[in-house]
Protein backbone atom coordinates (compact mmCIF):
# COMPACT_ATOMS: atom_id res chain seq x y z
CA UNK A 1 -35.28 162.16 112.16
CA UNK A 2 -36.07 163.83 108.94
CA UNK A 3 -37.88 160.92 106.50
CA UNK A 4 -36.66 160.52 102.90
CA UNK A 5 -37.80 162.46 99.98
CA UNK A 6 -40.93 161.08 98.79
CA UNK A 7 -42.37 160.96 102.28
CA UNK A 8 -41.52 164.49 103.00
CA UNK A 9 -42.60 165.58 99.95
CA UNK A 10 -46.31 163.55 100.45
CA UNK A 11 -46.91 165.42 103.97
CA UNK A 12 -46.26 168.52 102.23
CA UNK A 13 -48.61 167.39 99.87
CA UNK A 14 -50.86 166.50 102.61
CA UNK A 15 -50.51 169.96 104.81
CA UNK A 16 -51.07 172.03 101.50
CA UNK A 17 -53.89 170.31 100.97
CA UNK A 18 -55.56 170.84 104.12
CA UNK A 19 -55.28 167.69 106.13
CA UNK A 20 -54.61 167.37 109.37
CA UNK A 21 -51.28 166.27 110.32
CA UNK A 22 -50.27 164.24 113.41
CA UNK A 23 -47.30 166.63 115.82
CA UNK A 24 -44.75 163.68 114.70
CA UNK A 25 -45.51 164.45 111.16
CA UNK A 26 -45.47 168.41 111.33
CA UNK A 27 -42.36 168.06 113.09
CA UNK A 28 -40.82 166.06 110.23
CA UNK A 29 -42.19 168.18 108.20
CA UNK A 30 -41.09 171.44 109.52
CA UNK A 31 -37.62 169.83 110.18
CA UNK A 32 -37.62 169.02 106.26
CA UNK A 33 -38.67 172.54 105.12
CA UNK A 34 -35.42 173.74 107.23
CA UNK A 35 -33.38 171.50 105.65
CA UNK A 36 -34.66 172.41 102.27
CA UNK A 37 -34.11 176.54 103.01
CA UNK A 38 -30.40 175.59 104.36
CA UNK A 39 -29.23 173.92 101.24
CA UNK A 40 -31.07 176.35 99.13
CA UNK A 41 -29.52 179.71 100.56
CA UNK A 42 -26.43 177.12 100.45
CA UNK A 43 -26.76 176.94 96.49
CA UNK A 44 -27.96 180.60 96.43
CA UNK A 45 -24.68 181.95 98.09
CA UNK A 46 -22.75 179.47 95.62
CA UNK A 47 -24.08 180.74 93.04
CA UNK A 48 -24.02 184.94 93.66
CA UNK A 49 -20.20 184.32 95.13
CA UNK A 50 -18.60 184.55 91.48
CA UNK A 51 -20.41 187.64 90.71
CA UNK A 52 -18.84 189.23 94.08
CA UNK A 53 -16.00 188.14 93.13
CA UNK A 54 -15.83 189.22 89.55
CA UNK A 55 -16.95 192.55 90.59
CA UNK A 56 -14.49 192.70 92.90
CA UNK A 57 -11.85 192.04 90.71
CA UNK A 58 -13.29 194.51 87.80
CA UNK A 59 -12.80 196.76 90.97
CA UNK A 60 -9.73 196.18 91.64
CA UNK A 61 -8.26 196.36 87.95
CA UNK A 62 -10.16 199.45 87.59
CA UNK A 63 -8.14 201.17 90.79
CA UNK A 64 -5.12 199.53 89.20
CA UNK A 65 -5.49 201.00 85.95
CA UNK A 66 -5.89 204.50 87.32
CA UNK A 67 -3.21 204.20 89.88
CA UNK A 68 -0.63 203.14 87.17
CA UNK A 69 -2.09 206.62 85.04
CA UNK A 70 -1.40 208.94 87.81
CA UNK A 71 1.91 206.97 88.06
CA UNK A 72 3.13 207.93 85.12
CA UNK A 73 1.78 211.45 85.11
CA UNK A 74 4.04 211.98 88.15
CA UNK A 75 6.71 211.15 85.88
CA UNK A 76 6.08 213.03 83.41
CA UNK A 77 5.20 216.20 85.34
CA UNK A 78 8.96 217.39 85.66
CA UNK A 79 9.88 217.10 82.32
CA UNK A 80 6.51 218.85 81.27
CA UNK A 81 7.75 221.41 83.49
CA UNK A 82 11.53 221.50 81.95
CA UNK A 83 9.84 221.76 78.15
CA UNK A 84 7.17 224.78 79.11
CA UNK A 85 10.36 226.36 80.66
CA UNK A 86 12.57 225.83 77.33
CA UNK A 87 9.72 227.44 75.08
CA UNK A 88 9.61 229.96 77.51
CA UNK A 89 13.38 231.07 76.90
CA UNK A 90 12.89 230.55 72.96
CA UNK A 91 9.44 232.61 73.15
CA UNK A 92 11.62 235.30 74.94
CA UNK A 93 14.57 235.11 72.36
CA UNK A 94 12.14 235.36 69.28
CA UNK A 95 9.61 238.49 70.09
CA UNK A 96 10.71 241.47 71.08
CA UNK A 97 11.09 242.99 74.56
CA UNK A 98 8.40 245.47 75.34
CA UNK A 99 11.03 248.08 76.59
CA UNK A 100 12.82 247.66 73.58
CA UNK A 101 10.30 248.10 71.17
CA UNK A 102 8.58 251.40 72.82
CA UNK A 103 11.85 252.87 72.83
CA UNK A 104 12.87 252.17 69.23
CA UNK A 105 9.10 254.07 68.02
C-alpha cells in the first residue's frame, strides 16, 4: 500500500538525500513515483486534448471553406462558358471578317 502524502514525500526526501532506505520503503516509494507519473501524463493529456481538438476543427473548417469555393466555381463554370461564347458572337458581329476585308483593298 502506497502511504499518504507527507510520508511519501519524506522518503523521497530521504532517497535524494542519500540515505539508505529499507526494500518496504523503496517499494512504497517506487509505487508512489508511479502513481505520481500516471496522474501527471493523466493531467498532461487533459490538458494538450483541446489543442488537438481545436486544430482539428480549424482543419476541418479550413477543408470546408475550400470545398464550398470549388462548389460554387462548378456552378459558375457553365455560365462563364455561355458569357465567353456570347462575346464571342458580338466580337464576330463588330470587326470585320478577314476575307472580307482583303477583298474590299
Amino acid at each position: 500500500m502506497i502511504g499518504d502524502e507527507p510520508q511519501m514525500k519524506q522518503l523521497h526526501d530521504r532517497a535524494t538525500r542519500g540515505h539508505t532506505l529499507t526494500a518496504d520503503e523503496q517499494a512504497q516509494l517506487d509505487a508512489w513515483y508511479a502513481a505520481q507519473d500516471v496522474d501527471e501524463a493523466a493531467m498532461l493529456s487533459v490538458a494538450t486534448m483541446p489543442d488537438d481538438l481545436r486544430d482539428l476543427q480549424s482543419g476541418v473548417e479550413h477543408v470546408t471553406v475550400l470545398d464550398q469555393l470549388k462548389t460554387q466555381q462548378a456552378i459558375l463554370l457553365p455560365e462563364q462558358g455561355e458569357l465567353l461564347r456570347l462575346q464571342r458572337e458580338l466580337l464576330q458581329l463588330l470587326l470585320p471578317d478577314e476575307d472580307e476585308s482583303a477583298s474590299s483593298s
